[in-house]
N, C-alpha and C. Protein backbone atom coordinates (compact mmCIF):
# COMPACT_ATOMS: atom_id res chain seq x y z
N UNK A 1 -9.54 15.57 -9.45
CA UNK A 1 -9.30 15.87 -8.05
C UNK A 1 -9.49 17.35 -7.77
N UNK A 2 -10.06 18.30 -8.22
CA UNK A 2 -9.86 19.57 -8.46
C UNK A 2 -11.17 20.12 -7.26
N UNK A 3 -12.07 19.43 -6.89
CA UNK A 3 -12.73 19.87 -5.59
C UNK A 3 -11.79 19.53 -4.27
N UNK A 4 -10.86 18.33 -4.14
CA UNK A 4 -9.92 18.71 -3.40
C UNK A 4 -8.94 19.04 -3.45
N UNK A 5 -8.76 19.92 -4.15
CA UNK A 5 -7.29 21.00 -4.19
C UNK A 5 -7.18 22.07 -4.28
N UNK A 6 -9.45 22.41 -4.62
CA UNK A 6 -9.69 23.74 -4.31
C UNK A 6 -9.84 23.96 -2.98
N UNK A 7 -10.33 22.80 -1.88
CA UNK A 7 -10.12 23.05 -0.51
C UNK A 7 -8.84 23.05 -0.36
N UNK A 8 -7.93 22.32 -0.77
CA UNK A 8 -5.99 22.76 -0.07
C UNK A 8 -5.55 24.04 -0.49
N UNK A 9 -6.29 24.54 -1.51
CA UNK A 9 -5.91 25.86 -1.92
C UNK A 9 -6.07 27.21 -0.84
N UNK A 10 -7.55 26.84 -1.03
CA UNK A 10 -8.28 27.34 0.12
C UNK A 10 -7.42 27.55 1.42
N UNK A 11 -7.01 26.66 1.95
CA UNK A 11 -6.68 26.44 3.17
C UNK A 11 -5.11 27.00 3.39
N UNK A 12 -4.43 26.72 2.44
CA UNK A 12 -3.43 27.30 2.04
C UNK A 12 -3.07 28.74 2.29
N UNK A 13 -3.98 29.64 1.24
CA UNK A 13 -4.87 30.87 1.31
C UNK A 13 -4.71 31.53 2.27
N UNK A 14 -5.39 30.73 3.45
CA UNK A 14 -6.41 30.86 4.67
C UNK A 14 -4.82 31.77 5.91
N UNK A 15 -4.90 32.66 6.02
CA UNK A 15 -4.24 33.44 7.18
C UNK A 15 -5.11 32.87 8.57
N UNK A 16 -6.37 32.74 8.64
CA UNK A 16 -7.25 32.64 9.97
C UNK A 16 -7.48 31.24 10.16
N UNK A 17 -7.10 31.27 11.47
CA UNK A 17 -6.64 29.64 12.00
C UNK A 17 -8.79 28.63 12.53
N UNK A 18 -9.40 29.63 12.52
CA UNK A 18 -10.55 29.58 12.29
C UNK A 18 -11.29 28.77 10.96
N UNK A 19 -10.98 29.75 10.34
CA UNK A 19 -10.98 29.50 9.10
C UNK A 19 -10.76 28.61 8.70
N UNK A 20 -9.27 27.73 8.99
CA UNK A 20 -8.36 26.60 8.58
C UNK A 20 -9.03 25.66 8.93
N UNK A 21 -9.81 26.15 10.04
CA UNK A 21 -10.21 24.49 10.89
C UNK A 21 -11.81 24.10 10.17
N UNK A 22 -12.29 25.13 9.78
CA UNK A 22 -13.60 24.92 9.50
C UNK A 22 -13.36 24.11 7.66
N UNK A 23 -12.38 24.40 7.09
CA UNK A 23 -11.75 24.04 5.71
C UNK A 23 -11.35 22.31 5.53
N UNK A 24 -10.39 22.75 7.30
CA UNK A 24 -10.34 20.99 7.35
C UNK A 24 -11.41 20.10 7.87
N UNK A 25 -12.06 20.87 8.84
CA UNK A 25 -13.52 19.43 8.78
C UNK A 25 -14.35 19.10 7.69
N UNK A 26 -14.47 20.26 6.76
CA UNK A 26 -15.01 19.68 5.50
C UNK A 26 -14.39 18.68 4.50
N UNK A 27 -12.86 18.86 4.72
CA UNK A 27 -12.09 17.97 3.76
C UNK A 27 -12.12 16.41 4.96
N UNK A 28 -12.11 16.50 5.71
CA UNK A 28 -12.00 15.28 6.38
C UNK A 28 -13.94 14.38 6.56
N UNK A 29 -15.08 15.74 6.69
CA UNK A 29 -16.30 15.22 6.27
C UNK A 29 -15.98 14.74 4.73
N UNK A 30 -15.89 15.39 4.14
CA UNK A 30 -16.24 14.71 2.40
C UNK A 30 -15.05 13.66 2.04
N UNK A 31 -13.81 13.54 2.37
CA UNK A 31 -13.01 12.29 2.30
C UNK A 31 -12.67 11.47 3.10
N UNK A 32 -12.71 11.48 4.52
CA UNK A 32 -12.03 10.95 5.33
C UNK A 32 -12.92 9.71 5.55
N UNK A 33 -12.20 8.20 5.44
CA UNK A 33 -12.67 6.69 5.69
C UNK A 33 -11.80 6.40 6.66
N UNK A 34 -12.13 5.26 6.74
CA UNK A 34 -11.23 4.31 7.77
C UNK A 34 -10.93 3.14 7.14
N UNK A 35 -9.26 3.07 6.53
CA UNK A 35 -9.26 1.16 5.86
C UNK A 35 -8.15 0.97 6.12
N UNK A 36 -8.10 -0.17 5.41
CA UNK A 36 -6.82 -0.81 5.74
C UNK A 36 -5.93 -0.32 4.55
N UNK A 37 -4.86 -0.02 4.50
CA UNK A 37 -3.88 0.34 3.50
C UNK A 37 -2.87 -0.65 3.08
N UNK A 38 -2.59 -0.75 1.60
CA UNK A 38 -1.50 -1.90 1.36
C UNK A 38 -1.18 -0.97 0.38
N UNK A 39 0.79 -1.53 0.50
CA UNK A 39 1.28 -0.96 -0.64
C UNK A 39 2.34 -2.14 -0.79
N UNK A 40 1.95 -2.66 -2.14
CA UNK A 40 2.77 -3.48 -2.95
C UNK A 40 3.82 -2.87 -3.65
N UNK A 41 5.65 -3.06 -3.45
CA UNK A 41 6.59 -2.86 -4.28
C UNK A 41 7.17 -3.98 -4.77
N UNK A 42 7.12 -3.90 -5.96
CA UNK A 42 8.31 -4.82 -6.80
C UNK A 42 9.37 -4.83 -6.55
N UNK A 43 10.41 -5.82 -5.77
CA UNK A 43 11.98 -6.20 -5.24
C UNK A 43 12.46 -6.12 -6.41
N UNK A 44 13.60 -5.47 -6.00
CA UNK A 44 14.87 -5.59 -7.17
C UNK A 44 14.87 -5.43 -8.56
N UNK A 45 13.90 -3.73 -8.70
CA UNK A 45 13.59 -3.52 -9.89
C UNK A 45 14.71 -2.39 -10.76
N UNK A 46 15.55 -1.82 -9.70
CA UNK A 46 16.41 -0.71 -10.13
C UNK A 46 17.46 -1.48 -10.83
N UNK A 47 17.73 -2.60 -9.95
CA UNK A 47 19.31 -3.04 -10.83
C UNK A 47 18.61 -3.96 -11.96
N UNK A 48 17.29 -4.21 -11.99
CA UNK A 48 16.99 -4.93 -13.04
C UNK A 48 16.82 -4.01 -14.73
N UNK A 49 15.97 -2.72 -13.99
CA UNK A 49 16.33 -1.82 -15.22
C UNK A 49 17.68 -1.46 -15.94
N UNK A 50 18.62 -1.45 -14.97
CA UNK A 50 20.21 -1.12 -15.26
C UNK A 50 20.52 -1.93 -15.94
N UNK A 51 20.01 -3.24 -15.81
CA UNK A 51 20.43 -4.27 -16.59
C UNK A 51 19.88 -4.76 -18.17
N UNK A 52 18.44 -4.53 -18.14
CA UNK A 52 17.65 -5.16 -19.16
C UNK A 52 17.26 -3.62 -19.65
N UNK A 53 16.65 -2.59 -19.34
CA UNK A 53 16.52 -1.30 -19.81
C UNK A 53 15.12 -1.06 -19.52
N UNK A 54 14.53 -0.17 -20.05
CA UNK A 54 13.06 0.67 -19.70
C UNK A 54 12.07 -0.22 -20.24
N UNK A 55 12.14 -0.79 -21.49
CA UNK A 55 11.08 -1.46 -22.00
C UNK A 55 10.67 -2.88 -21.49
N UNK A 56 12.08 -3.60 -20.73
CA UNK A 56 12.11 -4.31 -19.87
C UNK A 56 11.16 -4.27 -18.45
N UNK A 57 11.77 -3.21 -18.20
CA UNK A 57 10.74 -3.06 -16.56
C UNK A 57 9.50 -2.67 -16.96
N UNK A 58 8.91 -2.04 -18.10
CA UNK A 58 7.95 -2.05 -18.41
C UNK A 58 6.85 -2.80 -18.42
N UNK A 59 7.16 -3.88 -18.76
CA UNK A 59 6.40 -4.68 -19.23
C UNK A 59 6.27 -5.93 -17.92
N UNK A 60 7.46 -5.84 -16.98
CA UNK A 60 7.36 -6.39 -16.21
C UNK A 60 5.82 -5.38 -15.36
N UNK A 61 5.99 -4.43 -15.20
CA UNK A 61 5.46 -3.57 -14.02
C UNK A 61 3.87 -4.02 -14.69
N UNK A 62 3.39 -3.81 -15.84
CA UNK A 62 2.43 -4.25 -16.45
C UNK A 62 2.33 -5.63 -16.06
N UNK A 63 2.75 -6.49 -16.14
CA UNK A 63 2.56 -7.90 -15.86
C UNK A 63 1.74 -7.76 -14.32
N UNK A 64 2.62 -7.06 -13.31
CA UNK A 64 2.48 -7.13 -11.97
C UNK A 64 0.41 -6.47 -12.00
N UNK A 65 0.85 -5.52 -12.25
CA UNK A 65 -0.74 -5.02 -12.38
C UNK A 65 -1.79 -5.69 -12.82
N UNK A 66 -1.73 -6.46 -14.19
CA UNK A 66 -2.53 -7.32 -14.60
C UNK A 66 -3.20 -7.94 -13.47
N UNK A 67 -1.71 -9.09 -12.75
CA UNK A 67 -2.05 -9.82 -11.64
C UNK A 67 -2.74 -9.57 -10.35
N UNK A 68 -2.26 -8.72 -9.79
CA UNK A 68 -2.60 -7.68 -8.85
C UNK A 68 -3.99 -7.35 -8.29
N UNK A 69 -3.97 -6.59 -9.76
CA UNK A 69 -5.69 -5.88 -9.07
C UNK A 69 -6.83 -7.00 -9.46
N UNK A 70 -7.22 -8.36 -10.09
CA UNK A 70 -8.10 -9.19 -9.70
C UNK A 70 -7.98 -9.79 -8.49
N UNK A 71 -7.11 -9.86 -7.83
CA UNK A 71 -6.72 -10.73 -6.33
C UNK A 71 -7.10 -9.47 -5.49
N UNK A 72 -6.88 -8.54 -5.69
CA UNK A 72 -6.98 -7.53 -4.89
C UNK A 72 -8.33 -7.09 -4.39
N UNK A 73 -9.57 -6.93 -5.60
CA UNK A 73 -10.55 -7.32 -5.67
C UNK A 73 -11.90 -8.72 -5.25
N UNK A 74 -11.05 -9.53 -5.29
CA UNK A 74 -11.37 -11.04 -5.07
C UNK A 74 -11.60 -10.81 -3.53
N UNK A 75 -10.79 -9.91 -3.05
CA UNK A 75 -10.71 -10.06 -1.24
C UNK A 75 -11.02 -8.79 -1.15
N UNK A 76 -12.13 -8.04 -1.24
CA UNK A 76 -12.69 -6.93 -0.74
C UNK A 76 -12.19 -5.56 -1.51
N UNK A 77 -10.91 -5.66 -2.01
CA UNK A 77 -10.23 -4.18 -2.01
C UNK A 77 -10.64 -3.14 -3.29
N UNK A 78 -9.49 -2.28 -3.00
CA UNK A 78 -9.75 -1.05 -4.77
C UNK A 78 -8.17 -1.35 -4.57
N UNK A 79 -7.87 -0.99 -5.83
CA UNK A 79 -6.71 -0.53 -6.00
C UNK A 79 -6.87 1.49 -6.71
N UNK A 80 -6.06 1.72 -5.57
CA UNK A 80 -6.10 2.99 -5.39
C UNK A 80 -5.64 3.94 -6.37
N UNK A 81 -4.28 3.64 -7.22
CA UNK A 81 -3.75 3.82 -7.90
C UNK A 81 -2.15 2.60 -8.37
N UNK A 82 -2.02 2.64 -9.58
CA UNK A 82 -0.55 2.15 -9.41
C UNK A 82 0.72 3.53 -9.67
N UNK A 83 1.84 3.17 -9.41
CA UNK A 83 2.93 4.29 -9.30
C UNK A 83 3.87 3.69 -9.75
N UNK A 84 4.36 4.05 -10.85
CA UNK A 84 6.00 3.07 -11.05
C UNK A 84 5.58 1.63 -10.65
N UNK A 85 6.40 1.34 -9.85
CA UNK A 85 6.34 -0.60 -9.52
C UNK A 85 5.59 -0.68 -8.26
N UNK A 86 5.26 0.06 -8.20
CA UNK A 86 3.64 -0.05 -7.34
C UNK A 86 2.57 -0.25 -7.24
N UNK A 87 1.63 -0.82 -6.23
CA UNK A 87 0.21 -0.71 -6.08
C UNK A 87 -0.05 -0.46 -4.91
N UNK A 88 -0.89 0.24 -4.75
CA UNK A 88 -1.62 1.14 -3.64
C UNK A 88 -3.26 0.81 -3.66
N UNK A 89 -3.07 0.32 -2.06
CA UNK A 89 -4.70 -0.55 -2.51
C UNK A 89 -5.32 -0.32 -0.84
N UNK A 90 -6.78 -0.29 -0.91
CA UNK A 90 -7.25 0.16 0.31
C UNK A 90 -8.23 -0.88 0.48
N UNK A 91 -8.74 -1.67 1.44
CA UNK A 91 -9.61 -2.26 2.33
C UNK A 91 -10.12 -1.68 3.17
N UNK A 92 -11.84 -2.67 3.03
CA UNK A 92 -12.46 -1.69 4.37
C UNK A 92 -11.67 -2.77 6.01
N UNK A 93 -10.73 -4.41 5.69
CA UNK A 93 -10.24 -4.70 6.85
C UNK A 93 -9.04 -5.22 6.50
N UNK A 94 -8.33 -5.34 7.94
CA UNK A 94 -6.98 -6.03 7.67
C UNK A 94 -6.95 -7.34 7.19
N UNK A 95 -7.64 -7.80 7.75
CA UNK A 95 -8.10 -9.57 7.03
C UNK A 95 -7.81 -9.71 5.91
N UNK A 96 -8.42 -8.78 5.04
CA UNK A 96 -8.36 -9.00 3.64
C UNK A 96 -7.51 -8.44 2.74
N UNK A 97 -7.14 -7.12 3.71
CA UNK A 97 -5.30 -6.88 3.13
C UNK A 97 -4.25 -8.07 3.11
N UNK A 98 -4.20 -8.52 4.26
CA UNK A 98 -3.23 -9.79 4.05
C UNK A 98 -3.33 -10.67 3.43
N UNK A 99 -4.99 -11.31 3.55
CA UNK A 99 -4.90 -12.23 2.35
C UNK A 99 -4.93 -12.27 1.06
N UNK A 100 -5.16 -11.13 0.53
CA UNK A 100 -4.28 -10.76 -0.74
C UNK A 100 -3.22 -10.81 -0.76
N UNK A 101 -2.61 -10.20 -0.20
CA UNK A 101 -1.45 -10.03 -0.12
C UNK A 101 -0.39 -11.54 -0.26
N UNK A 102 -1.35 -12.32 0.86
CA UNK A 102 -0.51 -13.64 0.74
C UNK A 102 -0.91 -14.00 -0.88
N UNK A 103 -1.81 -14.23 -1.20
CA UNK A 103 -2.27 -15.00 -2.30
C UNK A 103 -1.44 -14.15 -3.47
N UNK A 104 -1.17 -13.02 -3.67
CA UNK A 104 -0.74 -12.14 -4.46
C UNK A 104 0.72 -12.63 -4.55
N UNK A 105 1.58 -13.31 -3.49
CA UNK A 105 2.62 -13.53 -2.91
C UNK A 105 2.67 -15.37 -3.44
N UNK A 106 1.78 -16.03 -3.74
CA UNK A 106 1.48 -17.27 -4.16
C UNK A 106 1.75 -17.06 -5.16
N UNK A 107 1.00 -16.37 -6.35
CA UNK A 107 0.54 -16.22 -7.40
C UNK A 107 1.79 -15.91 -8.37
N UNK A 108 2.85 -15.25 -7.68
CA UNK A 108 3.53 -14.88 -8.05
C UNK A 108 4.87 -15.87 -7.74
N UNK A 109 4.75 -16.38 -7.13
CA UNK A 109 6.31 -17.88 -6.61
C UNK A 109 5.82 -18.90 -7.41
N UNK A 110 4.58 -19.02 -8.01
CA UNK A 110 3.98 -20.06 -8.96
C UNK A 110 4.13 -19.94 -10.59
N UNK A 111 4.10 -18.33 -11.07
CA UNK A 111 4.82 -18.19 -11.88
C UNK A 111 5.77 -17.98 -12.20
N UNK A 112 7.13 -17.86 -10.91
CA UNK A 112 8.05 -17.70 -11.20
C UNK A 112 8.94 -19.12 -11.59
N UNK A 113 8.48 -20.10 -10.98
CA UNK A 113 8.61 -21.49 -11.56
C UNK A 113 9.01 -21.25 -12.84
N UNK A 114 8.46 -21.31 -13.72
CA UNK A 114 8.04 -21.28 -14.99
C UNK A 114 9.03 -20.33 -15.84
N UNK A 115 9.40 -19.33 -15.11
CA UNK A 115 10.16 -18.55 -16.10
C UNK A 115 11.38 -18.12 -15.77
N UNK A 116 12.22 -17.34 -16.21
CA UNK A 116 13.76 -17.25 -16.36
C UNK A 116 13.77 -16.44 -15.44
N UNK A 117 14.80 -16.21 -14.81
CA UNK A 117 15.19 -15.19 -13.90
C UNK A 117 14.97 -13.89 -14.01
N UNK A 118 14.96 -13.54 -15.25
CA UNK A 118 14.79 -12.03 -15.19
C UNK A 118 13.70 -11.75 -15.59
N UNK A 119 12.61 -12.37 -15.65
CA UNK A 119 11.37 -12.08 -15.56
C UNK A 119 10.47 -12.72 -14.58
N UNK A 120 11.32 -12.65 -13.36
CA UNK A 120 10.75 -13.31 -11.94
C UNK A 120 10.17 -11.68 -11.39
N UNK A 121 9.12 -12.11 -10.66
CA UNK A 121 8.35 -11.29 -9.78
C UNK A 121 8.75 -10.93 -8.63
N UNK A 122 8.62 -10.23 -7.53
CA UNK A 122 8.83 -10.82 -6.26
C UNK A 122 8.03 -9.43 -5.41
N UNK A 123 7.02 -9.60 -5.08
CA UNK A 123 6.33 -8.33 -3.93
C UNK A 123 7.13 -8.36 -2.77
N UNK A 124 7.29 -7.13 -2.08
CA UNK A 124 7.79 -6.87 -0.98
C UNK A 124 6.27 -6.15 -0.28
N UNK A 125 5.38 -5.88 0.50
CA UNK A 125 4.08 -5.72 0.86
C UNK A 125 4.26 -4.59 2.56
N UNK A 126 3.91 -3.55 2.90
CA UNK A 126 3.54 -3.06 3.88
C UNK A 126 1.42 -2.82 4.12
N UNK A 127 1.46 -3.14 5.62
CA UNK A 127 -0.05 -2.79 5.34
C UNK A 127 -0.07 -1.79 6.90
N UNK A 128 -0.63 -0.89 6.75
CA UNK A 128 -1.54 -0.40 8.08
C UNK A 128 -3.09 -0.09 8.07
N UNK A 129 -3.51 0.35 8.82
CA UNK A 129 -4.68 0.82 9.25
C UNK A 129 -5.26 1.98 9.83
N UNK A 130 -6.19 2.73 9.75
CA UNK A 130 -6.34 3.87 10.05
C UNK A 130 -7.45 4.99 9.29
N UNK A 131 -7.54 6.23 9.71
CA UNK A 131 -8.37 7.26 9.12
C UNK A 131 -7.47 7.58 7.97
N UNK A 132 -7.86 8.01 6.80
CA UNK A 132 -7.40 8.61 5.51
C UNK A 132 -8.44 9.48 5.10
N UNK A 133 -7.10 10.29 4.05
CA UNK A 133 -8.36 10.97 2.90
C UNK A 133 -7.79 9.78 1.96
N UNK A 134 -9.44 9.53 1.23
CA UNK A 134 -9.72 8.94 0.15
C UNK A 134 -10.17 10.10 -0.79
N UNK A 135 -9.38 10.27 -2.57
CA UNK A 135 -9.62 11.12 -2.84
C UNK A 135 -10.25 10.33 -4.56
N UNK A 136 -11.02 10.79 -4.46
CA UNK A 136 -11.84 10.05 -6.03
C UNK A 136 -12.79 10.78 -7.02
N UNK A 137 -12.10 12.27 -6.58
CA UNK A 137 -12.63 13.39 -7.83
C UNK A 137 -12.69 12.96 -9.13
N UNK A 138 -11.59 12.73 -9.43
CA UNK A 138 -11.43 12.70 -11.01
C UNK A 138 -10.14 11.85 -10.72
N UNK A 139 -9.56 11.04 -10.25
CA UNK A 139 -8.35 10.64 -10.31
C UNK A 139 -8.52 9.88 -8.65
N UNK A 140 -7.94 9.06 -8.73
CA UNK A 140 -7.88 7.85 -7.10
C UNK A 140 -6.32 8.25 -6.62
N UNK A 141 -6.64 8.62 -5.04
CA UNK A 141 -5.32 8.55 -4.17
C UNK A 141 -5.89 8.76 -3.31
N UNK A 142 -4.76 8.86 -2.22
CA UNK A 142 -5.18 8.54 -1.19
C UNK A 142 -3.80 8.95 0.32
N UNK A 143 -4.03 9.79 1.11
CA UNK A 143 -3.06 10.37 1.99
C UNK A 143 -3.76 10.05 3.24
N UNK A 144 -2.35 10.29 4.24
CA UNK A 144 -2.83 10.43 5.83
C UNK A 144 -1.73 9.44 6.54
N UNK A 145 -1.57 9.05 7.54
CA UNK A 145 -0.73 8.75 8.16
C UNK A 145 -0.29 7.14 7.99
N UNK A 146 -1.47 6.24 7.70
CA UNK A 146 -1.07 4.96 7.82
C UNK A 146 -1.08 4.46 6.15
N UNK A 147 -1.24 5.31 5.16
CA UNK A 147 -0.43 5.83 3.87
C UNK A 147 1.16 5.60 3.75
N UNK A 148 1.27 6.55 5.09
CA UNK A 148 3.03 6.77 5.24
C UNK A 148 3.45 5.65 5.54
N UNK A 149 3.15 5.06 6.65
CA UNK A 149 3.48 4.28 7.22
C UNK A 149 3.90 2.88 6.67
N UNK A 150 2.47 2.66 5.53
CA UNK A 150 2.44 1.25 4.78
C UNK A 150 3.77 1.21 3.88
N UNK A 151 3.64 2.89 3.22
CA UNK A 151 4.71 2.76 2.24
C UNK A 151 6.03 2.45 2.91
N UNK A 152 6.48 3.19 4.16
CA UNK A 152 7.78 2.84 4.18
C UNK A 152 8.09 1.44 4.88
N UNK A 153 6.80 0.95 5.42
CA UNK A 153 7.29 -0.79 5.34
C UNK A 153 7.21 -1.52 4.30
N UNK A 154 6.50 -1.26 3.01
CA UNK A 154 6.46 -2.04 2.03
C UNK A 154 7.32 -1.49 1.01
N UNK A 155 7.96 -0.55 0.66
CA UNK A 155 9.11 0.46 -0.03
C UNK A 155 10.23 0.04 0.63
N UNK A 156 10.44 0.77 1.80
CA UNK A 156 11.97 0.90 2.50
C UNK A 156 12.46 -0.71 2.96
N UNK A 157 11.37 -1.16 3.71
CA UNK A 157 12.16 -1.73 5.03
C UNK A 157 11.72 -3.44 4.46
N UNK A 158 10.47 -3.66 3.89
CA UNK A 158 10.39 -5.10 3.46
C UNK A 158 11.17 -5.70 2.48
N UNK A 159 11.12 -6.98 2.34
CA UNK A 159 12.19 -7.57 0.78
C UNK A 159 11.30 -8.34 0.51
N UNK A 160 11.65 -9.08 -0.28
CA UNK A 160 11.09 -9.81 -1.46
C UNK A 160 10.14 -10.88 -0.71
N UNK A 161 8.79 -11.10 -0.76
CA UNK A 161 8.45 -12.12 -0.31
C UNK A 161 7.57 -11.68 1.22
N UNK A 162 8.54 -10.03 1.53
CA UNK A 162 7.81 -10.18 2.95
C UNK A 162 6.52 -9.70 2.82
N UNK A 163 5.86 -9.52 4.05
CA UNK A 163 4.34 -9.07 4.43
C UNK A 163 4.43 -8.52 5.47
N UNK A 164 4.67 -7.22 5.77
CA UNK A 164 4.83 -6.86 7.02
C UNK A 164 3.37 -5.54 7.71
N UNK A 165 2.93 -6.15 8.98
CA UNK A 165 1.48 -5.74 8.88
C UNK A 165 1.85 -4.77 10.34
N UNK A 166 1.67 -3.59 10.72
CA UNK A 166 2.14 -2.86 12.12
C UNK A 166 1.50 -3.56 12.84
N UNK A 167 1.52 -3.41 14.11
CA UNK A 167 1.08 -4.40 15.43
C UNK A 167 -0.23 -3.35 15.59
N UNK A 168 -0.43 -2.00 15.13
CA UNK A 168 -2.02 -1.16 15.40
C UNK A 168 -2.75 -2.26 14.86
N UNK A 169 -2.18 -2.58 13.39
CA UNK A 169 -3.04 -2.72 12.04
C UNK A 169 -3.82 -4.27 12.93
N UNK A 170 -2.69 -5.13 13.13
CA UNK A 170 -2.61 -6.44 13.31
C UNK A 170 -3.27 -6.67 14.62
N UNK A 171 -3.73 -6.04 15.22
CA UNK A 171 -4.79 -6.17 16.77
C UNK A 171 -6.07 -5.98 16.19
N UNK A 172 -6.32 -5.62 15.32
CA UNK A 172 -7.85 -5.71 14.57
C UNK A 172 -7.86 -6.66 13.85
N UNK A 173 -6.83 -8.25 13.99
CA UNK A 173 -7.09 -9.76 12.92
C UNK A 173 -7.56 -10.20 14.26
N UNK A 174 -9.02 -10.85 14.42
CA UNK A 174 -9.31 -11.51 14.77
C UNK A 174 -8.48 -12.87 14.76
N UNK A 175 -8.53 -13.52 16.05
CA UNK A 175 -7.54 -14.54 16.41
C UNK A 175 -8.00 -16.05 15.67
N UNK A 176 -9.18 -15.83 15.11
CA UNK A 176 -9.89 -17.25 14.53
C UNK A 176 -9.52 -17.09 13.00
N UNK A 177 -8.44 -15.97 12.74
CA UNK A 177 -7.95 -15.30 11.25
C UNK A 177 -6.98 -16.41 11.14
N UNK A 178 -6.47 -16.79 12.22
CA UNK A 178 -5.24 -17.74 12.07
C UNK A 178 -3.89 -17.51 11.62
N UNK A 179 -3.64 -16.25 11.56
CA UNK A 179 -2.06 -15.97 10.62
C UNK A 179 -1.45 -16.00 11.53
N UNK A 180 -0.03 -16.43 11.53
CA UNK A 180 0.95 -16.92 12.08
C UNK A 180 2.26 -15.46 12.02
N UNK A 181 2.53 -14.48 12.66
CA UNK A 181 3.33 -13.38 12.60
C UNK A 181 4.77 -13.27 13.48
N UNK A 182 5.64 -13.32 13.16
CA UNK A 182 6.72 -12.68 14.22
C UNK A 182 6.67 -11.39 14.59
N UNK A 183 7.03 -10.92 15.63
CA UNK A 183 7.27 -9.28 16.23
C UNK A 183 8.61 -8.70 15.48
N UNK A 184 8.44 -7.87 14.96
CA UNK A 184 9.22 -7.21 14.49
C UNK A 184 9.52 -5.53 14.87
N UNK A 185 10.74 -4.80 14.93
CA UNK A 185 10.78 -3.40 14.98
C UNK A 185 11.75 -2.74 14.48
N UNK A 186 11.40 -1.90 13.96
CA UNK A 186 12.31 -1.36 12.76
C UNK A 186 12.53 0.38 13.09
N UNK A 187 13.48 0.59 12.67
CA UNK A 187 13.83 2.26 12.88
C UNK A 187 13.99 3.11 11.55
N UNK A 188 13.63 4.14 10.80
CA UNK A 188 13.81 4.48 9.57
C UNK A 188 13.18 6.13 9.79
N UNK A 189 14.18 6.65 9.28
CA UNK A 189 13.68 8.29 9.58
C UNK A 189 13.26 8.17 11.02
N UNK A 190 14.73 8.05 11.89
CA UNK A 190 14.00 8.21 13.12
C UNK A 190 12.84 8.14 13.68
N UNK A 191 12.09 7.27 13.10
CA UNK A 191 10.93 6.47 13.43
C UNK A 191 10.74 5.10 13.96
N UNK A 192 10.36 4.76 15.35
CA UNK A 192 10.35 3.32 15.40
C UNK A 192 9.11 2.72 14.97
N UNK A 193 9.03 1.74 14.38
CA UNK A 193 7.61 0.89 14.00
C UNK A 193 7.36 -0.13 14.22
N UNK A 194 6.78 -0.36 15.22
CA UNK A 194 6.34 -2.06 16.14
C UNK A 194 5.33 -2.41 14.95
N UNK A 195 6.00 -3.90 14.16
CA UNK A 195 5.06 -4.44 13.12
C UNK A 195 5.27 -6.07 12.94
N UNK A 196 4.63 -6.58 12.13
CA UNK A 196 4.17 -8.06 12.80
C UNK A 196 4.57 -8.47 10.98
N UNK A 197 5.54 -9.63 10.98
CA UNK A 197 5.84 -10.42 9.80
C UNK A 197 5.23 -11.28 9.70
N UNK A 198 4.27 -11.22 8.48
CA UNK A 198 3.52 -12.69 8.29
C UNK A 198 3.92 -13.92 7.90
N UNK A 199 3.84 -14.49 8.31
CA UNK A 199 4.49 -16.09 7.55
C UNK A 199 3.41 -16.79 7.29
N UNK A 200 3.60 -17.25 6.28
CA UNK A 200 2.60 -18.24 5.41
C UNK A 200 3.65 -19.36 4.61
């Protein structure tokens, strides 16, 4: 990542507001896309470590990834990076954020059948939409506003099972997409967020 952090450096640097601006159209020419953002968290992983220990969640968080990024792929996406009990994954549409997402959300209530409780799965999912930097120097991430956004519906505010897509994101699913959503609105860091629960 070191060509973009010699521009944040840069810019950083930069006393002349001139200057700044000409620093940021280059960082927004050479990274800036437009996708859809998903961020997958694993439910109820803190009290599970407390309980079973590090090598435990380990191997769970590995499991999740395995699964993850072929479905993720299957329907258009990258996976951006993973983080702890995360995945961070970008689409060029919302369509295909969700339906990963659902299927990712299948995939995972199908193997939980099968096995003991404490090695049950469970995604909690935020998605938005929007301009980003996409950053793919030497290392994948990815910032900008509907970044923020995904995370703190799929981090903070979703649980186990949900899919929660903002109402920006969710006016770009074509209506012949067929997903079935409730209205939802949520407040968090003094933020309100008009967003749409998928049900499947």
């Amino acid at each position: 990542m070191s060509a973009f952090f010699d521009l944040m450096e840069a810019y950083a640097r930069s006393d002349l507001d001139d200057e700044r601006k000409v620093i940021e159209a280059q960082v927004w020419e050479k990274y800036g896309v437009e996708r859809a953002v998903c961020v997958h968290d694993m439910s109820g992983f803190s009290r599970l470590t407390e309980k079973h220990g590090i090598v435990h969640y380990l191997s769970m968080v590995r499991h999740m990834q395995i699964v993850v990024k072929p479905i993720i792929e299957r329907f258009g996406g990258e996976v951006v990076k993973f983080e702890a009990d995360n995945c961070f994954a970008a689409f060029p549409d919302v369509v295909g954020a969700v339906r990963a997402s659902v299927s990712i959300n299948i995939a995972f209530d199908a193997m939980n059948l099968m096995t003991t409780d404490d090695l049950n799965i469970y995604i909690a999912t935020g998605i938005d939409y929007g301009r980003i930097l996409m950053v793919t120097d030497d290392e994948h991430d990815y910032f900008g506003a509907p970044v923020n956004t995904a995370s703190k519906l799929g981090e903070d505010i979703a649980t186990a099972g949900d899919i929660l897509v903002t109402a920006a994101a969710m006016e770009r699913v074509p209506a012949e997409a067929g997903f079935q959503c409730e209205e939802k609105q949520y407040e968090i860091s003094s933020i309100t967020i008009d967003a749409r629960r998928v049900i499947y």
